[in-house]
C-alpha atoms as a PDB file:
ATOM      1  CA  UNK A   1    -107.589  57.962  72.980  1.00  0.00           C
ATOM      2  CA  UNK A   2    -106.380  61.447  71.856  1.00  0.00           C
ATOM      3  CA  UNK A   3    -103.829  61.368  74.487  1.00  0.00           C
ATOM      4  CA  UNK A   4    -102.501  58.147  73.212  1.00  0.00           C
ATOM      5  CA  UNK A   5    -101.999  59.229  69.301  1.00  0.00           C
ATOM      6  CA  UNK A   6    -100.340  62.257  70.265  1.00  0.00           C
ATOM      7  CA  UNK A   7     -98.265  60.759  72.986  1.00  0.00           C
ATOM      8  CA  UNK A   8     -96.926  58.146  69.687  1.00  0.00           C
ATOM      9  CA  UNK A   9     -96.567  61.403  67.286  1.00  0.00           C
ATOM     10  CA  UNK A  10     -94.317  62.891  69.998  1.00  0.00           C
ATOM     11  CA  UNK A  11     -92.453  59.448  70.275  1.00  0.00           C
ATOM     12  CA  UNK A  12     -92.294  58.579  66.422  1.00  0.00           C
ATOM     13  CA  UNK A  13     -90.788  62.552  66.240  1.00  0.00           C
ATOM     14  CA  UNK A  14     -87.758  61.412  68.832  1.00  0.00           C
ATOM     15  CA  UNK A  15     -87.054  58.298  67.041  1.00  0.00           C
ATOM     16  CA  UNK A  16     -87.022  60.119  63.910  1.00  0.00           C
ATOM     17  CA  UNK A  17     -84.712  62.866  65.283  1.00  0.00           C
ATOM     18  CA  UNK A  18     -82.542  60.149  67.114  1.00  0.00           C
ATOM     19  CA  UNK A  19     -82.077  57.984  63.870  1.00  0.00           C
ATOM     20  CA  UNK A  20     -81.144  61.214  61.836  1.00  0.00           C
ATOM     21  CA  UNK A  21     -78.651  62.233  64.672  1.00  0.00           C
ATOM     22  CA  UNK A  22     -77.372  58.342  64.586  1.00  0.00           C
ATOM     23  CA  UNK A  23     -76.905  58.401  60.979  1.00  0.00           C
ATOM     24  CA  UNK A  24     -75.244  61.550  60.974  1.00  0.00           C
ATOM     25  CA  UNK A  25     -72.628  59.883  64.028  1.00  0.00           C
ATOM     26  CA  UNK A  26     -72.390  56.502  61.610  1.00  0.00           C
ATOM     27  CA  UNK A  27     -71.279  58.443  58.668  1.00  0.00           C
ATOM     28  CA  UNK A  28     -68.371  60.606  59.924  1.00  0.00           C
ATOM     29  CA  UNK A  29     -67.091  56.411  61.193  1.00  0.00           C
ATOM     30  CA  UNK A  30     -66.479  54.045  58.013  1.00  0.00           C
ATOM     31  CA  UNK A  31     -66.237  51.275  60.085  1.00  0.00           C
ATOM     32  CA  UNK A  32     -69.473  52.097  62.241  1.00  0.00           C
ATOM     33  CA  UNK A  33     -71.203  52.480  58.825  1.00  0.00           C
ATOM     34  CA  UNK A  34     -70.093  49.558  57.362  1.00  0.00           C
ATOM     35  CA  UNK A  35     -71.512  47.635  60.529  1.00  0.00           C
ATOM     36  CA  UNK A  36     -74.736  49.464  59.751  1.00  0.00           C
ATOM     37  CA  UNK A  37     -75.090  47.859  56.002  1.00  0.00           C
ATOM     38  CA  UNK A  38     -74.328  44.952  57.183  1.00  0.00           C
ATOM     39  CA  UNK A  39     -76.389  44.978  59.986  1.00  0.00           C
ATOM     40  CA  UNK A  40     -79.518  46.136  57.466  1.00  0.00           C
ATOM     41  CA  UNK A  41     -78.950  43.348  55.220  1.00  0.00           C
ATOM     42  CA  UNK A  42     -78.986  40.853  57.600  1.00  0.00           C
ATOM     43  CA  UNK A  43     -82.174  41.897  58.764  1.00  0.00           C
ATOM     44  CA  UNK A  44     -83.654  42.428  55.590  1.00  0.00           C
ATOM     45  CA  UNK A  45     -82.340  38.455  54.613  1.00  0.00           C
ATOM     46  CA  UNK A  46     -84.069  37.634  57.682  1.00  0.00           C
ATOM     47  CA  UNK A  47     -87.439  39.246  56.662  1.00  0.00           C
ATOM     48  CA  UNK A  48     -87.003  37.306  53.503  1.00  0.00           C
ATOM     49  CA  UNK A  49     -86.169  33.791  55.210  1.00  0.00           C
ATOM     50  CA  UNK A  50     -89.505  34.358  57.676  1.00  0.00           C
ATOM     51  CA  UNK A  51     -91.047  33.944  54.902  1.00  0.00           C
ATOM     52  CA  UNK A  52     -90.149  30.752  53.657  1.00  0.00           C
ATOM     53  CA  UNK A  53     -92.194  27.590  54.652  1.00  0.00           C
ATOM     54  CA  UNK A  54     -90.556  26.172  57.802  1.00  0.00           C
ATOM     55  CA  UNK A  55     -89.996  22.504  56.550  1.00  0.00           C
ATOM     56  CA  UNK A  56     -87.967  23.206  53.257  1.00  0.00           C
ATOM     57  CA  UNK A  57     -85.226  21.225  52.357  1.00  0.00           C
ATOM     58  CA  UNK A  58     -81.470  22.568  51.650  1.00  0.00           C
ATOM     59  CA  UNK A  59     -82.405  21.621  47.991  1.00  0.00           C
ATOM     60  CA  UNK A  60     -85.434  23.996  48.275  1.00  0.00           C
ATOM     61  CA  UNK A  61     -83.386  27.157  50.245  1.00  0.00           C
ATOM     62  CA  UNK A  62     -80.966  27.163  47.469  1.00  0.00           C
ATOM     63  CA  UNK A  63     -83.159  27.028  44.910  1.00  0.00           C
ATOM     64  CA  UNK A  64     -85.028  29.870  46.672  1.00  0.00           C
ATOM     65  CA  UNK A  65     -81.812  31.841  47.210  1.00  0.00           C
ATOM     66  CA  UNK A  66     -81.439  31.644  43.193  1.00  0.00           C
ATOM     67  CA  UNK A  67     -78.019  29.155  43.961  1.00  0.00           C
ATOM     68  CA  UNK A  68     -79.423  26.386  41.760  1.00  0.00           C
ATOM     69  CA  UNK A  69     -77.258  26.201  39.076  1.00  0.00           C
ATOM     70  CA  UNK A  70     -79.191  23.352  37.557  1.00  0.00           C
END
């Protein structure tokens, strides 16, 4: 069990050093960091929409999405 939490501190330290190295990369590209907000808020719509009741209308997802201008 001890082997196993500090084998996943070692790994969250790489992916924490790999996404600071990739952000560093991203930002020195405008268009790689554009792809990157879009990319984020695409996935952070799609947390949102997971969320939502499978069987809602179109009505009902544009009233969610705040579209409704009624």
């Amino acid at each position: 069990m001890r082997d196993a939490k500090l084998a996943i501190v070692q790994l969250q330290k790489r992916i924490d050093l790999l996404t600071a190295e990739a952000l560093v990369l991203i930002s020195k590209y405008p268009e790689l960091k554009r792809v990157l907000e879009l990319l984020s808020s695409a996935i952070a719509l799609m947390g949102e929409l997971l969320l939502l009741s499978p069987g809602l209308s179109h009505r009902e997802w544009v009233k969610f999405a705040g579209l409704d201008l009624m």
